[in-house]
C-alpha atoms as a PDB file:
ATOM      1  CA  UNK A   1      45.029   4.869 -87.253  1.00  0.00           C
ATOM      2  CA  UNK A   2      48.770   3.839 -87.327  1.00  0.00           C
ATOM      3  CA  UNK A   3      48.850   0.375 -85.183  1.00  0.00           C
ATOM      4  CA  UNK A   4      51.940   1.406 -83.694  1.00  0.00           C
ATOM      5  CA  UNK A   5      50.193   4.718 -82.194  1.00  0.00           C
ATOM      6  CA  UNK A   6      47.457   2.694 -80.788  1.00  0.00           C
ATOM      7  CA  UNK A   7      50.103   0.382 -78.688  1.00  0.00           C
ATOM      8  CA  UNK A   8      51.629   3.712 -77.950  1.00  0.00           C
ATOM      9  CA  UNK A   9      47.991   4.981 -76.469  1.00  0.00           C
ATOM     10  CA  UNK A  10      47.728   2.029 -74.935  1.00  0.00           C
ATOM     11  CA  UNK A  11      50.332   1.609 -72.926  1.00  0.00           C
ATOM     12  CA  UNK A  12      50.263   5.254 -71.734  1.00  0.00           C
ATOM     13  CA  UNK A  13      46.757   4.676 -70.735  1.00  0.00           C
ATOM     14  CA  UNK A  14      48.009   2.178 -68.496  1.00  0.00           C
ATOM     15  CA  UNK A  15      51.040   3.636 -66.911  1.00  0.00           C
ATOM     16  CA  UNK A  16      48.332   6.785 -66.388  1.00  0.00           C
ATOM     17  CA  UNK A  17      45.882   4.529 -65.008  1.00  0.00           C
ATOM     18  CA  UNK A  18      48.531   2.689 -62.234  1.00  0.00           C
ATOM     19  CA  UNK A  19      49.426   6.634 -61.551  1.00  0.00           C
ATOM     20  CA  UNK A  20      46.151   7.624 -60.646  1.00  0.00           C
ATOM     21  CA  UNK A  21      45.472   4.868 -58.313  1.00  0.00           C
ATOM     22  CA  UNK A  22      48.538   5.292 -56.574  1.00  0.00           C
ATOM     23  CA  UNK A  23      47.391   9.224 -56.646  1.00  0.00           C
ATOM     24  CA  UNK A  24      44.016   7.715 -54.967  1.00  0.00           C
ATOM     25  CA  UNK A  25      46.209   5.822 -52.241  1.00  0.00           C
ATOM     26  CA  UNK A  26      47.590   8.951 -51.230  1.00  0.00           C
ATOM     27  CA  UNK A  27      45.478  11.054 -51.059  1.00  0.00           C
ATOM     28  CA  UNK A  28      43.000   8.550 -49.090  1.00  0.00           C
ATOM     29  CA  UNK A  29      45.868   7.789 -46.824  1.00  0.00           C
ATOM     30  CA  UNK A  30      46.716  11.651 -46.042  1.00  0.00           C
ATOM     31  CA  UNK A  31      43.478  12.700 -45.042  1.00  0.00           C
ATOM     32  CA  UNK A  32      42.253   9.422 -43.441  1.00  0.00           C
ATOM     33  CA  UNK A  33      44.875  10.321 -40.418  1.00  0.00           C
ATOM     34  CA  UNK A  34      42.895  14.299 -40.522  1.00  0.00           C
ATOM     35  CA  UNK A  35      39.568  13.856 -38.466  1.00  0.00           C
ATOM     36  CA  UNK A  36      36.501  16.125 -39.354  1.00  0.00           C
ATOM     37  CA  UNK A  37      35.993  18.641 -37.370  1.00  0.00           C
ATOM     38  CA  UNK A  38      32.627  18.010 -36.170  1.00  0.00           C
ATOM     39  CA  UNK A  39      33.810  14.546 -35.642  1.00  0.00           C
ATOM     40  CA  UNK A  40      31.562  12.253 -37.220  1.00  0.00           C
ATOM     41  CA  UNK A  41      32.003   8.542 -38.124  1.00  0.00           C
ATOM     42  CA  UNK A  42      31.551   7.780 -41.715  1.00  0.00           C
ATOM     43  CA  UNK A  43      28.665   6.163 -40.808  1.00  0.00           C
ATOM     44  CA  UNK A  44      27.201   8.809 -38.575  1.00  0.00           C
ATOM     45  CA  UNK A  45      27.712  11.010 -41.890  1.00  0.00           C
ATOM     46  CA  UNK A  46      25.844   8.942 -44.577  1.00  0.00           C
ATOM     47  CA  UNK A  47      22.959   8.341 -42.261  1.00  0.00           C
ATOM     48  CA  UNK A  48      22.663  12.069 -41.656  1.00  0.00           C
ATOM     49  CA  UNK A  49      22.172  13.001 -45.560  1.00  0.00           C
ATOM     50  CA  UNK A  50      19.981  10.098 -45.984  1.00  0.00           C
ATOM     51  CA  UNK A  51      17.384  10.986 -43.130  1.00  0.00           C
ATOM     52  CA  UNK A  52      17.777  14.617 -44.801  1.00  0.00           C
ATOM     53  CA  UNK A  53      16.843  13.529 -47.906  1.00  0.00           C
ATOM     54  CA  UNK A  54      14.057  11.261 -47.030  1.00  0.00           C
ATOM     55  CA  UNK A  55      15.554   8.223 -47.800  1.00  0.00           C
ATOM     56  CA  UNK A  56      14.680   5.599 -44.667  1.00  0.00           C
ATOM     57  CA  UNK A  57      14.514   2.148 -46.478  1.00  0.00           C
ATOM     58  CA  UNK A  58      18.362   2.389 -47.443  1.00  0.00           C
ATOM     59  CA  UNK A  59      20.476  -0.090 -44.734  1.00  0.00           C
ATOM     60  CA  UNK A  60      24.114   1.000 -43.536  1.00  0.00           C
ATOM     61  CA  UNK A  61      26.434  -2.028 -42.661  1.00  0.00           C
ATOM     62  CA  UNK A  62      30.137  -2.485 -42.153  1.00  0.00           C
ATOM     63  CA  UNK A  63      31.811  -4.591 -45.143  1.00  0.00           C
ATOM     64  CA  UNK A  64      35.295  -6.015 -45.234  1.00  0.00           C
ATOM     65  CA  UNK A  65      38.417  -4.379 -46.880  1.00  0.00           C
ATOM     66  CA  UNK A  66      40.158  -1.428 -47.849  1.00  0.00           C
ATOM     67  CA  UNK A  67      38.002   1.198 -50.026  1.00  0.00           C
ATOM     68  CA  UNK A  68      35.712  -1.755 -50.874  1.00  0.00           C
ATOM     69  CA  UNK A  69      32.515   0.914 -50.394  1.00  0.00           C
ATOM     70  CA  UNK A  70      29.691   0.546 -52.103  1.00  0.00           C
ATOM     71  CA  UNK A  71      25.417   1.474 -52.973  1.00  0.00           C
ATOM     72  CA  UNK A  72      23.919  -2.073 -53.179  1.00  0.00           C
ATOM     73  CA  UNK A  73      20.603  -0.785 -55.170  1.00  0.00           C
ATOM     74  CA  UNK A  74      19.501  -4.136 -55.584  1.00  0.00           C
ATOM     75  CA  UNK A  75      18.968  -4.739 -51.714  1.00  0.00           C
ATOM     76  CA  UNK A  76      19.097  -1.561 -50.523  1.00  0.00           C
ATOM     77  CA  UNK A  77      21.737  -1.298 -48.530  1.00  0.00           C
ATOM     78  CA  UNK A  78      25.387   1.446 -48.562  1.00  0.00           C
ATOM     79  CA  UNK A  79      27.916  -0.700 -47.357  1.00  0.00           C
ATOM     80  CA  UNK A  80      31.236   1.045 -45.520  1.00  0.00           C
ATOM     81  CA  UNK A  81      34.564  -0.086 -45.437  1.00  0.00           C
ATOM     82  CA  UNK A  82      36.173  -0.990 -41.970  1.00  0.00           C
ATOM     83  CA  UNK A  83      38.593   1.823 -42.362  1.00  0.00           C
ATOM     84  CA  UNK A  84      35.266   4.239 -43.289  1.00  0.00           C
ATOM     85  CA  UNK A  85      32.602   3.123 -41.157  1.00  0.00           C
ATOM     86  CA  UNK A  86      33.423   4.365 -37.854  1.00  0.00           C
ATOM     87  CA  UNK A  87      36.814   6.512 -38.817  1.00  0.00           C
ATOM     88  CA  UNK A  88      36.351  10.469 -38.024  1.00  0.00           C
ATOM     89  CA  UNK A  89      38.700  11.204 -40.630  1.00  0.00           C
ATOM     90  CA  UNK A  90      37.997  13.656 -43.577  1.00  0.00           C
ATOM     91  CA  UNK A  91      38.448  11.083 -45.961  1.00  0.00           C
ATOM     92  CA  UNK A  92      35.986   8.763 -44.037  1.00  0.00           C
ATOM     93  CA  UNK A  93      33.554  11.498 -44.481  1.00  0.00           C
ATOM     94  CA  UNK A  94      34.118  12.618 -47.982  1.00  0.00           C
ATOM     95  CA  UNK A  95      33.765   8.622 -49.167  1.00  0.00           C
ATOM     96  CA  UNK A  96      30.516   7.773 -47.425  1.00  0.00           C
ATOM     97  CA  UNK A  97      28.924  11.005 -48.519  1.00  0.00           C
ATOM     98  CA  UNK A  98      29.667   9.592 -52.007  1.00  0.00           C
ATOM     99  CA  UNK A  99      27.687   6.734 -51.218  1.00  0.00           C
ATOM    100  CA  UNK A 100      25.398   8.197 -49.968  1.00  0.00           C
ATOM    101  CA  UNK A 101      24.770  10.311 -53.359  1.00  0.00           C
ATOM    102  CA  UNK A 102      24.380   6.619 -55.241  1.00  0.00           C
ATOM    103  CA  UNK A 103      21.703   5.962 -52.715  1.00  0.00           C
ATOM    104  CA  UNK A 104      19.723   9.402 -53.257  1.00  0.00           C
ATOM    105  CA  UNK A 105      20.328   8.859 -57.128  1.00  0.00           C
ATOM    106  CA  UNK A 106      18.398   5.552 -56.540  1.00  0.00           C
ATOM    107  CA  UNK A 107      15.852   6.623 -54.399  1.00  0.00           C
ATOM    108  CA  UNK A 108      15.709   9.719 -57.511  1.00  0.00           C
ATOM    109  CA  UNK A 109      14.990   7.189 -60.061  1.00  0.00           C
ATOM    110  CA  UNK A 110      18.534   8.863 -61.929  1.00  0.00           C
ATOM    111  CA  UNK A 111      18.644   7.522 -65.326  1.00  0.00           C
ATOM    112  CA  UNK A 112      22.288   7.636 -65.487  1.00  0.00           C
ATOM    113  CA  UNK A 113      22.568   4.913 -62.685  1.00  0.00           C
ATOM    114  CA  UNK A 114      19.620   2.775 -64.417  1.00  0.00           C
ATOM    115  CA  UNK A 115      21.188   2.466 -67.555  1.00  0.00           C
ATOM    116  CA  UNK A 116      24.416   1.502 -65.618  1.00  0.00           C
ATOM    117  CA  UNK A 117      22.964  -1.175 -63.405  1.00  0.00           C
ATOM    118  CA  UNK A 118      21.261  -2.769 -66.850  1.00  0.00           C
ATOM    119  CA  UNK A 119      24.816  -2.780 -68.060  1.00  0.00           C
ATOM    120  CA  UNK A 120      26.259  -4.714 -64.894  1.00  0.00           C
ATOM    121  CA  UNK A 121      25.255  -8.537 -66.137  1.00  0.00           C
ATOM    122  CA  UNK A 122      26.537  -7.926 -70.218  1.00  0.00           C
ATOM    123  CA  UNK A 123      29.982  -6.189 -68.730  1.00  0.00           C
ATOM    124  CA  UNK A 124      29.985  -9.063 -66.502  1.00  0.00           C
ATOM    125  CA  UNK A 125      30.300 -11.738 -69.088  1.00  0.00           C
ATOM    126  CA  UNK A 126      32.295  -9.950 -71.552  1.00  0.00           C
ATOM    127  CA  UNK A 127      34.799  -9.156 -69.003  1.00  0.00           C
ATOM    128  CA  UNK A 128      34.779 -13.202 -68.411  1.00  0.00           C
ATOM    129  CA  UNK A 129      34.987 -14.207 -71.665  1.00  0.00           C
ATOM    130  CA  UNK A 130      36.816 -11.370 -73.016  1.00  0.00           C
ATOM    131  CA  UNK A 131      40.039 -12.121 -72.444  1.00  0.00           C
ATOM    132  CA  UNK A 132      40.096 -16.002 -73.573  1.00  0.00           C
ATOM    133  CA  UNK A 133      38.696 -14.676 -76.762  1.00  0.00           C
ATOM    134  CA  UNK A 134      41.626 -12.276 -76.991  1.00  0.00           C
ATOM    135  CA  UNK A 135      44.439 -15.064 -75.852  1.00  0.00           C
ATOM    136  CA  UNK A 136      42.641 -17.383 -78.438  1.00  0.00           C
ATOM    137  CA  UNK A 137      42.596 -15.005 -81.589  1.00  0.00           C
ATOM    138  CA  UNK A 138      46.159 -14.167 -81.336  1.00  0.00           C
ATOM    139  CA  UNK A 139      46.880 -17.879 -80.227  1.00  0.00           C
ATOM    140  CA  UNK A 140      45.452 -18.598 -83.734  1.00  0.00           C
ATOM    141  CA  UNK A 141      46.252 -15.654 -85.697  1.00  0.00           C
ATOM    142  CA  UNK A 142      42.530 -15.205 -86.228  1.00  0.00           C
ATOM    143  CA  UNK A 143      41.441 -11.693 -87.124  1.00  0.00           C
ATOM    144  CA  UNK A 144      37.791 -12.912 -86.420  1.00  0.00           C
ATOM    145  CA  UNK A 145      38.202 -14.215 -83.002  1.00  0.00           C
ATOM    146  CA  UNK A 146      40.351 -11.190 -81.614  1.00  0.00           C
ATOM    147  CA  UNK A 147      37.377  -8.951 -83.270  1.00  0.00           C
ATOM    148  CA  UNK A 148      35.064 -11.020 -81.119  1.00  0.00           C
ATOM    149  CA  UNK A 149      37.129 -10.368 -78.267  1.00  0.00           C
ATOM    150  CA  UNK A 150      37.180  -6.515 -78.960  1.00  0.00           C
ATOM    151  CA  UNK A 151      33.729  -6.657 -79.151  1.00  0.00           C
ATOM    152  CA  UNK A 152      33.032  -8.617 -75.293  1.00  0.00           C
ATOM    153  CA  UNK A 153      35.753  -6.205 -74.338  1.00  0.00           C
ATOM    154  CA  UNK A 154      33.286  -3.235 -75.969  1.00  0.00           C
ATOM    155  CA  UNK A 155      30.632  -4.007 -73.655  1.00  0.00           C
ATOM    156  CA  UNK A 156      33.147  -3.685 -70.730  1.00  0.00           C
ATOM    157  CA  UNK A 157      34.195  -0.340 -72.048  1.00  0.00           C
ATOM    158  CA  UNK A 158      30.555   0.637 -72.687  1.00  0.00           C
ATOM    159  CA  UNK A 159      29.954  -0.236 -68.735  1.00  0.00           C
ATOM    160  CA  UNK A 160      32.843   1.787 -67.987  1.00  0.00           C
ATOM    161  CA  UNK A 161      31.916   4.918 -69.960  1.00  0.00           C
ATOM    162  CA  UNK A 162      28.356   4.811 -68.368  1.00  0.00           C
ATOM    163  CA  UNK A 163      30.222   4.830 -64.739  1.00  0.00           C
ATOM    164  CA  UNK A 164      31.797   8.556 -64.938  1.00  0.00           C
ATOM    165  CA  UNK A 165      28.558  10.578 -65.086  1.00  0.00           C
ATOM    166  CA  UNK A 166      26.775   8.366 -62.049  1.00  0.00           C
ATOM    167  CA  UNK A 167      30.117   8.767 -60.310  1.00  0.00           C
ATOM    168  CA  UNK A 168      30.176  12.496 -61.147  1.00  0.00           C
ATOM    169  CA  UNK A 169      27.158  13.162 -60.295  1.00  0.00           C
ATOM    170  CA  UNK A 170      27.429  11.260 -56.755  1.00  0.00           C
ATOM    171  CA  UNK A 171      30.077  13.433 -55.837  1.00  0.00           C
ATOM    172  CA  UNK A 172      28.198  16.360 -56.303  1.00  0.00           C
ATOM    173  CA  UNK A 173      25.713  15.206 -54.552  1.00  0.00           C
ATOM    174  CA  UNK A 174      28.258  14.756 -51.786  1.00  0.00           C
ATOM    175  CA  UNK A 175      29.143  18.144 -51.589  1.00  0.00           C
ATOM    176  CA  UNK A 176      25.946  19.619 -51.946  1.00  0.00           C
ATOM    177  CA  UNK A 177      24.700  17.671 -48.799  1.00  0.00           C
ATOM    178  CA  UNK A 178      27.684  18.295 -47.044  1.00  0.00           C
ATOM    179  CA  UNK A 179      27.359  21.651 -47.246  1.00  0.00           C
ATOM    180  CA  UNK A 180      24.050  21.904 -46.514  1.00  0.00           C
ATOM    181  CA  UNK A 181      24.124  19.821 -43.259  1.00  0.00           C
ATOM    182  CA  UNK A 182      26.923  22.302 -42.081  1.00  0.00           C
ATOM    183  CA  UNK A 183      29.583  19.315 -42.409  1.00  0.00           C
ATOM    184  CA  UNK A 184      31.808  21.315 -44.488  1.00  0.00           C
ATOM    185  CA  UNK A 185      33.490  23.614 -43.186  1.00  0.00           C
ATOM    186  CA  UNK A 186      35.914  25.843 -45.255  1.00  0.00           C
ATOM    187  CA  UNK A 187      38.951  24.144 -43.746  1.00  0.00           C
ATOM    188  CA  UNK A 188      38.069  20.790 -44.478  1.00  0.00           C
ATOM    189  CA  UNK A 189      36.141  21.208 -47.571  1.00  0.00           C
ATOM    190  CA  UNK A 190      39.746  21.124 -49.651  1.00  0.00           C
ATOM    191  CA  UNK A 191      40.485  17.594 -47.806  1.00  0.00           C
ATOM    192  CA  UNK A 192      37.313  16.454 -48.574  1.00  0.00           C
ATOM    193  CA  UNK A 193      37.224  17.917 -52.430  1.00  0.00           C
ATOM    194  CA  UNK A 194      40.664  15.728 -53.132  1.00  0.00           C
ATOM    195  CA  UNK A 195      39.084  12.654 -52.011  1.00  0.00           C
ATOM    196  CA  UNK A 196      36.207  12.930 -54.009  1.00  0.00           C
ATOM    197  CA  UNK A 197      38.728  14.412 -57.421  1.00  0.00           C
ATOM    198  CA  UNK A 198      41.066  11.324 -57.173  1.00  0.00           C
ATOM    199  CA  UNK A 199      38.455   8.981 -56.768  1.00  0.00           C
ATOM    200  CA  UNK A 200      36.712   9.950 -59.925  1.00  0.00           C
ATOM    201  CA  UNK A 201      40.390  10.154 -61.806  1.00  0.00           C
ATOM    202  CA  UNK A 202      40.605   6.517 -61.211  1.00  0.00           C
ATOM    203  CA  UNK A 203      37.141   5.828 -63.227  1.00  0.00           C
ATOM    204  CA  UNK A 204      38.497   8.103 -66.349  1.00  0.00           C
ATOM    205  CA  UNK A 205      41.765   6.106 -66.262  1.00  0.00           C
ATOM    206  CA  UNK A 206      39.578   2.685 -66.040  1.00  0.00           C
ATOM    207  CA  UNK A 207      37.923   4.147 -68.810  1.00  0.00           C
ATOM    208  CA  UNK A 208      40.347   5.388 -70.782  1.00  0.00           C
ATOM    209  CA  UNK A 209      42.448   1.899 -70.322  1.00  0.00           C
ATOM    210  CA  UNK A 210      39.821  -0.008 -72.176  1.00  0.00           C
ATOM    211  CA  UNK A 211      39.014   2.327 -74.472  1.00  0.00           C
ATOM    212  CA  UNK A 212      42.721   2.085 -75.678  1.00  0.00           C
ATOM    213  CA  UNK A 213      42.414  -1.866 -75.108  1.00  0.00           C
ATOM    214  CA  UNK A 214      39.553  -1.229 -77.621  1.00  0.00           C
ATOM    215  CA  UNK A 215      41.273   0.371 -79.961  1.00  0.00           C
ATOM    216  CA  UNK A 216      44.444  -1.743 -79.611  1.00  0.00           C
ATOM    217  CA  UNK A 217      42.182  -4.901 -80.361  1.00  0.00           C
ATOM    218  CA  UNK A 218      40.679  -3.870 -83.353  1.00  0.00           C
ATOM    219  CA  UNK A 219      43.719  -2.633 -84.990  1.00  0.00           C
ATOM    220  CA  UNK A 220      46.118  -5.470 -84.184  1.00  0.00           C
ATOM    221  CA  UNK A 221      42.802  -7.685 -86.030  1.00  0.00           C
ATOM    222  CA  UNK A 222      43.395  -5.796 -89.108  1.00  0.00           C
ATOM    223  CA  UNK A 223      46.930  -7.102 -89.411  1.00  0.00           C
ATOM    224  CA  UNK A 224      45.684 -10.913 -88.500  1.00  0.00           C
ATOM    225  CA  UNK A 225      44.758 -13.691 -91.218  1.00  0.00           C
ATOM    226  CA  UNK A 226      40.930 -15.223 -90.702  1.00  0.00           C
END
């Protein structure tokens, strides 16, 4: 592949990815001022699809930030935004429901999210090291070192790649429950359907960005004395 090209890719896959989360903004933003109309907190909504799915040992709590949501699997515990926790809104709804389909794919044993949370601690450190690698190979015009760094940045990518099927699959699960607890109605269900869609864009354009970083790496070593 022509090294040129790959910067090309590259920096396309950025611009994309800055797109999409501004696309994410947005769209969070628009439908966090629409409530539901059943009116039901974000918390009110994920503990309502986990008592319907059996799931009692899962904790909700209220955590700091701005879309900073999150399944804890470790301890057990969904954790809501301030904006999400007790907002009404259709986006508030739509993001804890996604949570809440982490939670069940715990509880499920999902292979998907197992093989993810084994990944967590080796992204971890690449994505530390990563980066100083990368700043020291072209530093010292090493083709070895920035290879090394490619490869810390692999198991980033790797990581990353794993993400879009759990993610996927929790917001089908979000739907699905949704629908069967009678929370969404036909009115709402396209609010609540762009939520989820934007949110997943942003993990194909994380994705995407390393796997052009990647590529980027690896060809710009090729060019670089050992």
């Amino acid at each position: 592949m022509d090294v040129t090209l790959v910067y090309v890719i590259a920096g396309v896959s950025w611009v994309s990815s800055w797109l999409v989360k501004r696309w994410l903004m947005g769209t969070y933003r628009k439908y966090n001022k629409i409530p539901n109309q059943y009116r039901v907190t974000g918390a009110q909504t994920a503990a309502a699809i986990l008592q319907a799915q059996g799931i009692t040992n899962v904790k909700i709590q209220k955590v700091r930030g701005k879309l900073t949501d999150h399944f804890d699997p470790v301890k057990d515990i969904l954790r809501l935004s301030t904006g999400n926790f007790d907002n009404i809104s259709v986006a508030a709804m739509a993001v804890s429901a996604h949570e809440a389909g982490h939670a069940i794919q715990d509880a499920r044993n999902d292979i998907r999210m197992r093989l993810r949370h084994l990944m967590v601690p080796i992204a971890s450190l690449g994505g530390r090291f990563a980066p100083m690698a990368v700043m020291a190979g072209f530093l010292t015009q090493s083709s070895f070192i920035l290879r090394l760094g490619a490869l810390l940045l692999a198991t980033t990518m790797v990581f990353q790649l794993l993400t879009l099927p759990v993610e996927f699959n929790a917001s089908r699960r979000a739907r699905k429950n949704l629908e069967a607890l009678g929370l969404s109605d036909p009115a709402q269900r396209k609010g609540v359907e762009r939520v989820l869609r934007a949110a997943a864009f942003t993990y194909v354009a994380a994705a995407a960005t390393s796997v052009a970083y990647f590529l980027t790496l690896m060809a710009a070593s090729q060019g670089r004395r050992v």
